[in-house]
C-alpha atoms as a PDB file:
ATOM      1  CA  UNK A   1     111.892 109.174  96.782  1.00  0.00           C
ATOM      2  CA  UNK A   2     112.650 112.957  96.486  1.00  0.00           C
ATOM      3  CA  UNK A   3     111.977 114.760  93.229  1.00  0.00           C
ATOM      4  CA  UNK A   4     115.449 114.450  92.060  1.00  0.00           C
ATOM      5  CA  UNK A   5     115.860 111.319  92.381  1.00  0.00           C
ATOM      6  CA  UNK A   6     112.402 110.797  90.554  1.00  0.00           C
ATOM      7  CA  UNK A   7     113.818 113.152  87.650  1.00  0.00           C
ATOM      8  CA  UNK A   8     117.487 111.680  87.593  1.00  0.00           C
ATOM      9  CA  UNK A   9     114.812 108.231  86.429  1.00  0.00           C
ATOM     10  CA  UNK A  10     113.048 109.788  83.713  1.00  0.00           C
ATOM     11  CA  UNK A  11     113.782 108.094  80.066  1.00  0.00           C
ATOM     12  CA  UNK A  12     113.987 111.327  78.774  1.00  0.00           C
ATOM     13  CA  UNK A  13     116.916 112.528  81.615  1.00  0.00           C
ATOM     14  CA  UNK A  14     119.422 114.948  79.689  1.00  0.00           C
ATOM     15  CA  UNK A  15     123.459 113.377  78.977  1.00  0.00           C
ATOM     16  CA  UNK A  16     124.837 114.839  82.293  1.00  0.00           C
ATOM     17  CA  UNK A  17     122.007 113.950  84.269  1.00  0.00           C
ATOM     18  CA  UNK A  18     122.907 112.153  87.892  1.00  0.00           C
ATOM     19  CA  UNK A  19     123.336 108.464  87.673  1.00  0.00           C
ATOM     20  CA  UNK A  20     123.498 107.667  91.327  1.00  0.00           C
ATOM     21  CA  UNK A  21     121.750 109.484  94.293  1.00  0.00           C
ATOM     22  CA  UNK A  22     121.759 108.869  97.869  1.00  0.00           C
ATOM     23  CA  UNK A  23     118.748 108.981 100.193  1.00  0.00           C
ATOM     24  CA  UNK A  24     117.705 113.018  99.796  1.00  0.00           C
ATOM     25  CA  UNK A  25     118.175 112.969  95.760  1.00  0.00           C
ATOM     26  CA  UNK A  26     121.451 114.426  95.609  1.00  0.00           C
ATOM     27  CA  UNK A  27     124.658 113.245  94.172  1.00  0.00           C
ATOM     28  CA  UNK A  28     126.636 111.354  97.095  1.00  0.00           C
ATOM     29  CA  UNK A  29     129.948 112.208  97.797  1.00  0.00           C
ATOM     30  CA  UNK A  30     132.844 110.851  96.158  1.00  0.00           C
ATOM     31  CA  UNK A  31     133.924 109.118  99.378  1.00  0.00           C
ATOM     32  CA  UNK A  32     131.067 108.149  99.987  1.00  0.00           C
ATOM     33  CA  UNK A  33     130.390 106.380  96.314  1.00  0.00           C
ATOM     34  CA  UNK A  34     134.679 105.014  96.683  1.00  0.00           C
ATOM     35  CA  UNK A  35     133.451 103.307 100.038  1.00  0.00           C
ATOM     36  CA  UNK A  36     130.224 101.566  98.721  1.00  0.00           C
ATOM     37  CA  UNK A  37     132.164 100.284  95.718  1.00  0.00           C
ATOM     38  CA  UNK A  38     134.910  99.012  98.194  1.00  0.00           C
ATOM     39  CA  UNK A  39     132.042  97.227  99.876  1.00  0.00           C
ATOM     40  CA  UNK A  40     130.940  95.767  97.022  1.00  0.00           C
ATOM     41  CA  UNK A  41     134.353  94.644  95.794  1.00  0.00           C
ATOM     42  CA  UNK A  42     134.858  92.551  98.850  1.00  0.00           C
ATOM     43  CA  UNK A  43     131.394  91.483  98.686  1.00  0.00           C
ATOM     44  CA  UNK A  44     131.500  89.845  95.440  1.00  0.00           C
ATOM     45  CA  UNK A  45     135.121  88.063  96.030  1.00  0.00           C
ATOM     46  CA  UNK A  46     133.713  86.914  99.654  1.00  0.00           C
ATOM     47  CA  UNK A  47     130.884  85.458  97.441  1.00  0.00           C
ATOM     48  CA  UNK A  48     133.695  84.191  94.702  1.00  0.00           C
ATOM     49  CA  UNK A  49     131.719  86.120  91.956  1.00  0.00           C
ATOM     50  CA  UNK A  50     135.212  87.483  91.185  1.00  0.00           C
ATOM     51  CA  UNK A  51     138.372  86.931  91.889  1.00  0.00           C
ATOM     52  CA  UNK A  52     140.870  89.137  94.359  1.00  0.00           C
ATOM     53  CA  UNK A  53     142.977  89.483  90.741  1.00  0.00           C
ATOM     54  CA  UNK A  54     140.242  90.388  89.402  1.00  0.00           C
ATOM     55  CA  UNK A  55     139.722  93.505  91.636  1.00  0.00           C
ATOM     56  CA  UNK A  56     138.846  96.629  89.997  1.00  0.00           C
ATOM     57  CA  UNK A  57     137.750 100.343  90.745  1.00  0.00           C
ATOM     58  CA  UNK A  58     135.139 102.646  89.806  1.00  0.00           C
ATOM     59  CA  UNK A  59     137.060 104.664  87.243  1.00  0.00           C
ATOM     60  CA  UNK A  60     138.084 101.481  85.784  1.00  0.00           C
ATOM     61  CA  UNK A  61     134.633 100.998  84.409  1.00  0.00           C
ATOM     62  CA  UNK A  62     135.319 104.149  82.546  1.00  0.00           C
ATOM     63  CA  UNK A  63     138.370 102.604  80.838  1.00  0.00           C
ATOM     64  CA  UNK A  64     136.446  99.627  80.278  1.00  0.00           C
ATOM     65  CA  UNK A  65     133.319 101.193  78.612  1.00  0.00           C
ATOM     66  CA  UNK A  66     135.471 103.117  76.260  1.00  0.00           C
ATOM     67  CA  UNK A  67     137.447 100.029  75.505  1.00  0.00           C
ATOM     68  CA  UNK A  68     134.165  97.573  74.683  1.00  0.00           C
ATOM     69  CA  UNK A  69     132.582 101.001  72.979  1.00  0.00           C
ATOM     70  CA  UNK A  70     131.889 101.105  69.304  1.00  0.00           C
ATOM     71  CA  UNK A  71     131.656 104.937  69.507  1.00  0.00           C
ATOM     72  CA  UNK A  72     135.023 105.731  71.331  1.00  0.00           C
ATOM     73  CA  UNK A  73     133.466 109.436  71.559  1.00  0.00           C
ATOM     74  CA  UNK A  74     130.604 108.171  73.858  1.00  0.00           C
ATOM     75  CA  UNK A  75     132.395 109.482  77.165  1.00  0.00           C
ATOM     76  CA  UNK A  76     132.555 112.825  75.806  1.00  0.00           C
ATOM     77  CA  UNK A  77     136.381 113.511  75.862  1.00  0.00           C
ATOM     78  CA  UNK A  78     137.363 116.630  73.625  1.00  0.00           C
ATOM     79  CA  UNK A  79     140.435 115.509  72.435  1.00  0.00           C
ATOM     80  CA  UNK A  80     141.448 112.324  70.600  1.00  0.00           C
ATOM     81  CA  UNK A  81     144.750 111.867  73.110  1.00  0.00           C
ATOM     82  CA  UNK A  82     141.599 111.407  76.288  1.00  0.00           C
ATOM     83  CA  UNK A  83     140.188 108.462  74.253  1.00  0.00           C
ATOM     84  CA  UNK A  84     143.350 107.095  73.582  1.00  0.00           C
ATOM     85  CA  UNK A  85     144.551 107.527  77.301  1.00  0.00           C
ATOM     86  CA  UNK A  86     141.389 105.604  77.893  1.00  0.00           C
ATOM     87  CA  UNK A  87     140.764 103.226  75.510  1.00  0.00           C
ATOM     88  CA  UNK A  88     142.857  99.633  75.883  1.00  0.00           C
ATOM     89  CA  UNK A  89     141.556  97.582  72.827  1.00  0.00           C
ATOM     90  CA  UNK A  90     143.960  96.140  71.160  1.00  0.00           C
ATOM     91  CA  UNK A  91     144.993  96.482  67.332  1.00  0.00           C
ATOM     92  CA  UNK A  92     143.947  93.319  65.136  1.00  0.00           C
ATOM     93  CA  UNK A  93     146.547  92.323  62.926  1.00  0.00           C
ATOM     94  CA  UNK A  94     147.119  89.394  60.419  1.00  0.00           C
ATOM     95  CA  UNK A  95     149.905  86.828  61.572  1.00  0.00           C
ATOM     96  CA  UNK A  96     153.422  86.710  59.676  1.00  0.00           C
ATOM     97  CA  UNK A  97     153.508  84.580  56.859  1.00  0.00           C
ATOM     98  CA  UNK A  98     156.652  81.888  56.109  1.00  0.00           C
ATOM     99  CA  UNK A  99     158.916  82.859  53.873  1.00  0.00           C
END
């Protein structure tokens, strides 16, 4: 394992720091990273871990994350309107009463 890849492992890695590497330590390419997760897609509905419905993409994990997030502000977006744009939950609210 190269020393980036070794660093991009430390506990103490800085927000920012590279999730994913490929063999050299480097970030991969995004094409690269899309075709893996296409791989993987097919791979777990071949395996019925998921459903073809079910399908979803690498950026969706971003909506997701924000949406199951406590801290909506965890992703980093400047602005209110990029949480919102990314964020799905839904508002709670009490049922009607009779009248």
């Amino acid at each position: 394992m190269g020393q980036k890849a070794k660093d991009a492992h430390t506990a103490d890695a800085p927000i920012g720091a590279v999730l994913i590497v490929n063999q050299s330590g480097t970030p991969p390419a995004k094409s690269s990273l899309d075709t893996a997760w296409q791989q993987l897609m097919r791979a777990a509905i071949k395996a019925k871990v998921i459903h073809q419905r079910d399908w979803f993409t690498l950026h969706g994990l971003k909506h997701r994350s924000i949406t199951d997030s406590r801290d909506k502000g965890a992703a980093g977006h400047k602005t209110k309107a990029m949480q919102d744009h990314y964020d799905h939950e839904l508002t709670i609210v009490e049922p009607a009463t009779p009248r």
